[in-house]
PDB file of N, CA and C in Angstrom:
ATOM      1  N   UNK A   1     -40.663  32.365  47.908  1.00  0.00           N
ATOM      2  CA  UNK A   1     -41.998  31.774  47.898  1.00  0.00           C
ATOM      3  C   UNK A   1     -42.027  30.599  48.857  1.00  0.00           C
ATOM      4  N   UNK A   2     -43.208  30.381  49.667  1.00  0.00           N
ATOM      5  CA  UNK A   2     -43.265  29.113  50.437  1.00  0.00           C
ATOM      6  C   UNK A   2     -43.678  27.740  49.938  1.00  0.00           C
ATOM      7  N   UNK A   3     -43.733  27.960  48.748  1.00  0.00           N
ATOM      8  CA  UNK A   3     -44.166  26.330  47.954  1.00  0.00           C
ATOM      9  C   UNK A   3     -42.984  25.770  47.228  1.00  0.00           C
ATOM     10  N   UNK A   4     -42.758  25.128  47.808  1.00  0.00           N
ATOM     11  CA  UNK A   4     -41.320  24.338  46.906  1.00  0.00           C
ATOM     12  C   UNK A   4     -41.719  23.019  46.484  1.00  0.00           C
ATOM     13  N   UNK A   5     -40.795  23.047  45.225  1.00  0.00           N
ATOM     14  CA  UNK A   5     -41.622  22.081  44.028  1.00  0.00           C
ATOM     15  C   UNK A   5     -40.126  21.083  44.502  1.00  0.00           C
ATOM     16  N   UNK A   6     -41.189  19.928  44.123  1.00  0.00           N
ATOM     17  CA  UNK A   6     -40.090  18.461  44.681  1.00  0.00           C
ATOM     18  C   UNK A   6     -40.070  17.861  43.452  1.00  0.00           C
ATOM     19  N   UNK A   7     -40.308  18.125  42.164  1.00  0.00           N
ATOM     20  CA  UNK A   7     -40.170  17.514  41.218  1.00  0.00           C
ATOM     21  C   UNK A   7     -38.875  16.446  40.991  1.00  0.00           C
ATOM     22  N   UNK A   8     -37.538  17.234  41.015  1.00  0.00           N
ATOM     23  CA  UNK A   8     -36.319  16.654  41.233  1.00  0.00           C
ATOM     24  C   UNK A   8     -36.198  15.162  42.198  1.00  0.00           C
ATOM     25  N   UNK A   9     -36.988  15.186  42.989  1.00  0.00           N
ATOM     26  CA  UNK A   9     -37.084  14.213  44.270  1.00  0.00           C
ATOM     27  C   UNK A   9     -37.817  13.121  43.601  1.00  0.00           C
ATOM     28  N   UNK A  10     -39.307  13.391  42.798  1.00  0.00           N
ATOM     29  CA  UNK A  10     -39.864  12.401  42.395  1.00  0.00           C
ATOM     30  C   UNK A  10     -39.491  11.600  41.009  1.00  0.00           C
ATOM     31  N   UNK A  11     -38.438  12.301  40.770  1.00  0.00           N
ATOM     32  CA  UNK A  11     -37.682  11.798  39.196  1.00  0.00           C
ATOM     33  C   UNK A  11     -36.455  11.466  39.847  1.00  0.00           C
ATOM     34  N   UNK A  12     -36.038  11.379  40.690  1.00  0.00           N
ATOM     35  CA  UNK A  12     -34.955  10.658  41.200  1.00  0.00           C
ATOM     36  C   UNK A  12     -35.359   9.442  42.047  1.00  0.00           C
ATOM     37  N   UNK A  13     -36.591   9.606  42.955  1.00  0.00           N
ATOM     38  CA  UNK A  13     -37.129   8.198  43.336  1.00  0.00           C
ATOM     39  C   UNK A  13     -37.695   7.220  41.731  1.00  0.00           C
ATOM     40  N   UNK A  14     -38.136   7.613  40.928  1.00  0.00           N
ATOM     41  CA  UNK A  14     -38.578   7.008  39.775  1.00  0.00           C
ATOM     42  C   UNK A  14     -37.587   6.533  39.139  1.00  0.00           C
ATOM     43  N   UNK A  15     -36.315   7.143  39.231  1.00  0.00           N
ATOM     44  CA  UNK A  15     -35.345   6.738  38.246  1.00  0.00           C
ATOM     45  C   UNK A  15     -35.603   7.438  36.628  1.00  0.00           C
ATOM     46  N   UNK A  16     -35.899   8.407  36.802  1.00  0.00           N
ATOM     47  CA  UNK A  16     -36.142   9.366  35.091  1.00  0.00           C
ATOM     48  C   UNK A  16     -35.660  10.179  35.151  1.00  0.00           C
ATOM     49  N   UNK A  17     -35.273  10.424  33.811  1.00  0.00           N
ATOM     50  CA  UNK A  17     -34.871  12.151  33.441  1.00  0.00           C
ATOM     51  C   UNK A  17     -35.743  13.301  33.419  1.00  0.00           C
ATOM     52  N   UNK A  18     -35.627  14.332  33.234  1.00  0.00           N
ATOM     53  CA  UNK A  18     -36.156  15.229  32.645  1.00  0.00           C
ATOM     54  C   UNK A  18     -36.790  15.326  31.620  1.00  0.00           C
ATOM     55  N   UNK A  19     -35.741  14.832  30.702  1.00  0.00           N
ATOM     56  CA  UNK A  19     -36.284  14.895  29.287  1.00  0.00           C
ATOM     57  C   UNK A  19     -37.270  13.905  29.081  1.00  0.00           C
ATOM     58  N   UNK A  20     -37.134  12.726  29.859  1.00  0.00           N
ATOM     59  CA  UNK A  20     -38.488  11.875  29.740  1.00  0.00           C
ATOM     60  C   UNK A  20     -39.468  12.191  30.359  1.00  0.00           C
ATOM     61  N   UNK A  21     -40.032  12.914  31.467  1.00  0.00           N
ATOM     62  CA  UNK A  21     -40.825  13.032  32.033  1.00  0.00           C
ATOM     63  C   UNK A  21     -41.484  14.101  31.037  1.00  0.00           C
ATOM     64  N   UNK A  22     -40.645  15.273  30.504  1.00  0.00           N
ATOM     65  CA  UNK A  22     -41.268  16.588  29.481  1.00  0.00           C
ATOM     66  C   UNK A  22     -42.061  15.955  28.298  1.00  0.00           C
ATOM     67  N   UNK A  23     -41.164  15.028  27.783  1.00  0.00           N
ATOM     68  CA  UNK A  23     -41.872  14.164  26.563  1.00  0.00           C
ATOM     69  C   UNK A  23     -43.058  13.555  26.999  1.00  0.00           C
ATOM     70  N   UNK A  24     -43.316  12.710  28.234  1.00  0.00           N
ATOM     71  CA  UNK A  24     -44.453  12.128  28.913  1.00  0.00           C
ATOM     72  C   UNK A  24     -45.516  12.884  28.853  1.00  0.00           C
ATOM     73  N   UNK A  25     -45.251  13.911  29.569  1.00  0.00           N
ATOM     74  CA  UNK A  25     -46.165  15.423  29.912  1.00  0.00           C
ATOM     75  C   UNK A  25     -46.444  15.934  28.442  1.00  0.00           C
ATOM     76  N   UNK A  26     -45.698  15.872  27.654  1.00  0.00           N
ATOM     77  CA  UNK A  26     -46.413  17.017  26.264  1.00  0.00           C
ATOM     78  C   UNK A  26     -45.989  18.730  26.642  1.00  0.00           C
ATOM     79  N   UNK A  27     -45.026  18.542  27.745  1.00  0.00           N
ATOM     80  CA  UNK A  27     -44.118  20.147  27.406  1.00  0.00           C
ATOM     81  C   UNK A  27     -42.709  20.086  27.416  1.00  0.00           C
ATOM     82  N   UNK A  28     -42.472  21.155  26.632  1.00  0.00           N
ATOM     83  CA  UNK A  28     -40.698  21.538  26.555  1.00  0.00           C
ATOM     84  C   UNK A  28     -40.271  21.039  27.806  1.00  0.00           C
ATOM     85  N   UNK A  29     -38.550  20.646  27.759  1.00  0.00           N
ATOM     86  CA  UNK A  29     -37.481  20.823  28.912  1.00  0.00           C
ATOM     87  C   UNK A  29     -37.497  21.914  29.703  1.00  0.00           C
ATOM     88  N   UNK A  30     -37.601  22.930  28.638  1.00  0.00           N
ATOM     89  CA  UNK A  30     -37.766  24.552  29.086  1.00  0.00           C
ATOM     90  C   UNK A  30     -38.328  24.595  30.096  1.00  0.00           C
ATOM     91  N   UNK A  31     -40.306  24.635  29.532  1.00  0.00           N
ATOM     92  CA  UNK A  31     -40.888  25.026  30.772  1.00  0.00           C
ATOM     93  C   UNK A  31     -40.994  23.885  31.704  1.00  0.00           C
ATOM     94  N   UNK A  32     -40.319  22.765  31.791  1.00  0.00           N
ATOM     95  CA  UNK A  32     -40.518  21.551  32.850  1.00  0.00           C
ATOM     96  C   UNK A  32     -39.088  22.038  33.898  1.00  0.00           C
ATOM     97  N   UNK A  33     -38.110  22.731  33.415  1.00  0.00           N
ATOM     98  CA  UNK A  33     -36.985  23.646  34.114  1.00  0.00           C
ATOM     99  C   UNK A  33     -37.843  24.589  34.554  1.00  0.00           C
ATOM    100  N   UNK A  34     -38.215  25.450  34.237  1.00  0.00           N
ATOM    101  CA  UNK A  34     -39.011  26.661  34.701  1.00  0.00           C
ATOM    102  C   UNK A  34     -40.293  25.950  36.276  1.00  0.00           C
ATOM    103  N   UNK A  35     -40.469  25.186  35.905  1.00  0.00           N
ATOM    104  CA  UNK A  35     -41.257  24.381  37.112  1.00  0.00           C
ATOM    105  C   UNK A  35     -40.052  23.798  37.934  1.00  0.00           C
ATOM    106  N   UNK A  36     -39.812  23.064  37.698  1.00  0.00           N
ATOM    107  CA  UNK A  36     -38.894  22.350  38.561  1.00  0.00           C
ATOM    108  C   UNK A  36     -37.767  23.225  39.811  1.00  0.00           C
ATOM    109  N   UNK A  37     -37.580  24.342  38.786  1.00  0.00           N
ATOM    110  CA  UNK A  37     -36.476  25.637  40.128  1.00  0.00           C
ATOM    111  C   UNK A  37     -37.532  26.797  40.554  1.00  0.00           C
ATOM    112  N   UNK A  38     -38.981  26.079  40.375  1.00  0.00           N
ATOM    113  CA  UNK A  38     -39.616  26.940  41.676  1.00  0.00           C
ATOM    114  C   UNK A  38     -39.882  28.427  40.981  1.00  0.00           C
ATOM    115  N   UNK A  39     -39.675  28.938  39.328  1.00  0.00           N
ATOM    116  CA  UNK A  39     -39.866  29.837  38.794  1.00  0.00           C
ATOM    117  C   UNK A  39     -41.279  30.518  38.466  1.00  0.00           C
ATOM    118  N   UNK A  40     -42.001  28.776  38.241  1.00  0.00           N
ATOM    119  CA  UNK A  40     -43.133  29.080  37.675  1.00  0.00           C
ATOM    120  C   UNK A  40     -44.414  30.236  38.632  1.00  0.00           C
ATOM    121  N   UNK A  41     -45.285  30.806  38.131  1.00  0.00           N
ATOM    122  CA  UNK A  41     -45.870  31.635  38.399  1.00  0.00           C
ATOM    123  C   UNK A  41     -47.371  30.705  38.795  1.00  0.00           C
ATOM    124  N   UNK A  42     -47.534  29.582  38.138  1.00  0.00           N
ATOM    125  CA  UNK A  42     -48.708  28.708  38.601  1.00  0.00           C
ATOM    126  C   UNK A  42     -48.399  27.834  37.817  1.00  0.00           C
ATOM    127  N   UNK A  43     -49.365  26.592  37.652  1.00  0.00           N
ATOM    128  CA  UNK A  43     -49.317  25.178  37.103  1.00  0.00           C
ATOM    129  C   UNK A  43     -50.799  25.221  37.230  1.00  0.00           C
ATOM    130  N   UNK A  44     -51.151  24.330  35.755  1.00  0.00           N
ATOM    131  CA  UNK A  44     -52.247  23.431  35.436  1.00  0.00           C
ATOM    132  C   UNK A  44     -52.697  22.568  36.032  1.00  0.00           C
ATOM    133  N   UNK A  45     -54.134  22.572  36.464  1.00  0.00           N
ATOM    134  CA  UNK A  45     -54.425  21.090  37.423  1.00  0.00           C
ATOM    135  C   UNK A  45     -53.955  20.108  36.158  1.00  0.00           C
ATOM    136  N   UNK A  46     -54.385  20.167  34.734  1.00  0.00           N
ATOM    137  CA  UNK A  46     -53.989  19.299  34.235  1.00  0.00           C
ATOM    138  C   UNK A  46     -52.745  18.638  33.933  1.00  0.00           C
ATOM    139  N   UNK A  47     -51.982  19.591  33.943  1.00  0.00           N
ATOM    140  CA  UNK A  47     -50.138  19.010  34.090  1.00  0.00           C
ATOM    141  C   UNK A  47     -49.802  18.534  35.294  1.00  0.00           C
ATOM    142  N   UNK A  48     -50.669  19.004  36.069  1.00  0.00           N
ATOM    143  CA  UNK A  48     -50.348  18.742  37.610  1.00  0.00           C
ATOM    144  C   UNK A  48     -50.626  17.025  37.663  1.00  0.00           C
ATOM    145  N   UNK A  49     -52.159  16.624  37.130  1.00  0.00           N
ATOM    146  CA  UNK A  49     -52.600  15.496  37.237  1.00  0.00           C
ATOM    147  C   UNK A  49     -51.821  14.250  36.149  1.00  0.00           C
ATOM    148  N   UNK A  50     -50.976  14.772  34.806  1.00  0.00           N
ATOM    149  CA  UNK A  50     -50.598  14.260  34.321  1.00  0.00           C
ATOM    150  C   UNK A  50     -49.078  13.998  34.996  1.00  0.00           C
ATOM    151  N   UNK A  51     -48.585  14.981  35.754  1.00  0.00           N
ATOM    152  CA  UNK A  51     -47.447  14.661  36.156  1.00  0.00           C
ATOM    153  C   UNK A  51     -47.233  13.291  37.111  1.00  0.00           C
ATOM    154  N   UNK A  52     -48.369  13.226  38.314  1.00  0.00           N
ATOM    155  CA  UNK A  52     -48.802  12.480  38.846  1.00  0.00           C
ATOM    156  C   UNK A  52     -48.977  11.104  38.254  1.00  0.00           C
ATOM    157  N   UNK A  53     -49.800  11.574  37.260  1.00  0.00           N
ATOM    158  CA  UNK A  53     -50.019   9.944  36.529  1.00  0.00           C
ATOM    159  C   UNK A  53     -48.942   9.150  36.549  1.00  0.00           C
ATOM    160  N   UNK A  54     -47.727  10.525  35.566  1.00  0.00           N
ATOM    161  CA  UNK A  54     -46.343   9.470  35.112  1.00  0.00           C
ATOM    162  C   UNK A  54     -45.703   9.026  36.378  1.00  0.00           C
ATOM    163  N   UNK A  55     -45.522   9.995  37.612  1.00  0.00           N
ATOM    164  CA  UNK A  55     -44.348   9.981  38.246  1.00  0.00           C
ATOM    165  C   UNK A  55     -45.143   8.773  39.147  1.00  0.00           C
ATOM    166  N   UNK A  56     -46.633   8.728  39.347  1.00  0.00           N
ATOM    167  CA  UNK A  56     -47.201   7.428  40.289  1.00  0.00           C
ATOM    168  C   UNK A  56     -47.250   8.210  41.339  1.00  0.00           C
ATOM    169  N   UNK A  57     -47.331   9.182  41.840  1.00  0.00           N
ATOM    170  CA  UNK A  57     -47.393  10.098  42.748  1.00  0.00           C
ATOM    171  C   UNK A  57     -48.591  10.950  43.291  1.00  0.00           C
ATOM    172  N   UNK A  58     -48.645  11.326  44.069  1.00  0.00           N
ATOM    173  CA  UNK A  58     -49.709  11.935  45.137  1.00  0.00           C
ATOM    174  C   UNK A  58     -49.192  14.310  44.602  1.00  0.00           C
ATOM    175  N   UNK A  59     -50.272  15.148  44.332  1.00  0.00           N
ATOM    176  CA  UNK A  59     -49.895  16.140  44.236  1.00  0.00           C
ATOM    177  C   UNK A  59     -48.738  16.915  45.573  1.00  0.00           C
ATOM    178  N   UNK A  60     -48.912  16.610  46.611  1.00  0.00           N
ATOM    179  CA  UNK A  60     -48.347  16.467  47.917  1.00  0.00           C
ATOM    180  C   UNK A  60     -47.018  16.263  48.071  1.00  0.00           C
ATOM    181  N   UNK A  61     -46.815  15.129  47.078  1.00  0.00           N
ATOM    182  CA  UNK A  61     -45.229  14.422  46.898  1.00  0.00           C
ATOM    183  C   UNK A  61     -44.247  15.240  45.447  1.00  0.00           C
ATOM    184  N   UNK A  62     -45.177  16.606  45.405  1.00  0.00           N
ATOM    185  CA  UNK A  62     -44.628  17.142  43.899  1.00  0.00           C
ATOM    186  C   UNK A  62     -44.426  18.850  44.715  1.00  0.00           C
ATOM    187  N   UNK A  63     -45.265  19.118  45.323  1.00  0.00           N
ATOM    188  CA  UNK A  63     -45.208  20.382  46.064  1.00  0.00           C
ATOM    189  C   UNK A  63     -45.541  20.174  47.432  1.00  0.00           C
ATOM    190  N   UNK A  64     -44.710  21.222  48.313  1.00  0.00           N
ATOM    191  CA  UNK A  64     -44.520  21.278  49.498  1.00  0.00           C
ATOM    192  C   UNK A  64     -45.196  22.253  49.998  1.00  0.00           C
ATOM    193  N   UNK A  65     -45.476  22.998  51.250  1.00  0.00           N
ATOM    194  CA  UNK A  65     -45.620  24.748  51.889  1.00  0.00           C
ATOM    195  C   UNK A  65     -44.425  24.405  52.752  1.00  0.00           C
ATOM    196  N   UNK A  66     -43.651  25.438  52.517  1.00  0.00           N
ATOM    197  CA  UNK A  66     -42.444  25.891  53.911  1.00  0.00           C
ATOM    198  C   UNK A  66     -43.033  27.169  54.432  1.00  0.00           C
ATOM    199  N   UNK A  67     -42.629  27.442  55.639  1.00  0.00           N
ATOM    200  CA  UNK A  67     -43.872  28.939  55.963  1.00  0.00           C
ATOM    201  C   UNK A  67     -42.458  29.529  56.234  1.00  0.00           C
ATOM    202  N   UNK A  68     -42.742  31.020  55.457  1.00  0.00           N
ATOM    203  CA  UNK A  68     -41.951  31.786  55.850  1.00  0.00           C
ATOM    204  C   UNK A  68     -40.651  32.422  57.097  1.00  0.00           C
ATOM    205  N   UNK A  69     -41.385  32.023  57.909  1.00  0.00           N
ATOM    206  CA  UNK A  69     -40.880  32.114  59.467  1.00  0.00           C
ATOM    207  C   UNK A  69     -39.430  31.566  59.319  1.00  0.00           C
TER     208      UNK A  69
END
């Protein structure tokens, strides 16, 4: 897929875990793993916007496009 999720990047500039950011958000580790390695099949504007909230971040700075080529 050409959208790669930078989640990892913005919880390492923040200084957080996982498990805190899932608890923040209001979902499992599970599906915050399932996002994070690029599995997921789509995302919620609203998780999207809550992720943002916590991490202080721009949607941009959470997902990428790499183009196939």
């Amino acid at each position: 897929m050409a959208i790669i999720i930078n989640v990892d990047v913005m919880l390492a500039k923040r200084k957080m875990r996982s498990n805190e950011l899932a608890e923040s958000i209001g979902i499992t580790t599970a599906n915050l793993s399932i996002l994070k390695t690029g599995r997921a099949k789509a995302i919620r504007f609203s998780t999207l916007e809550i992720i943002c909230k916590v991490l202080d971040c721009q949607p941009g700075d959470i997902m990428e496009y790499v183009s196939d080529k």
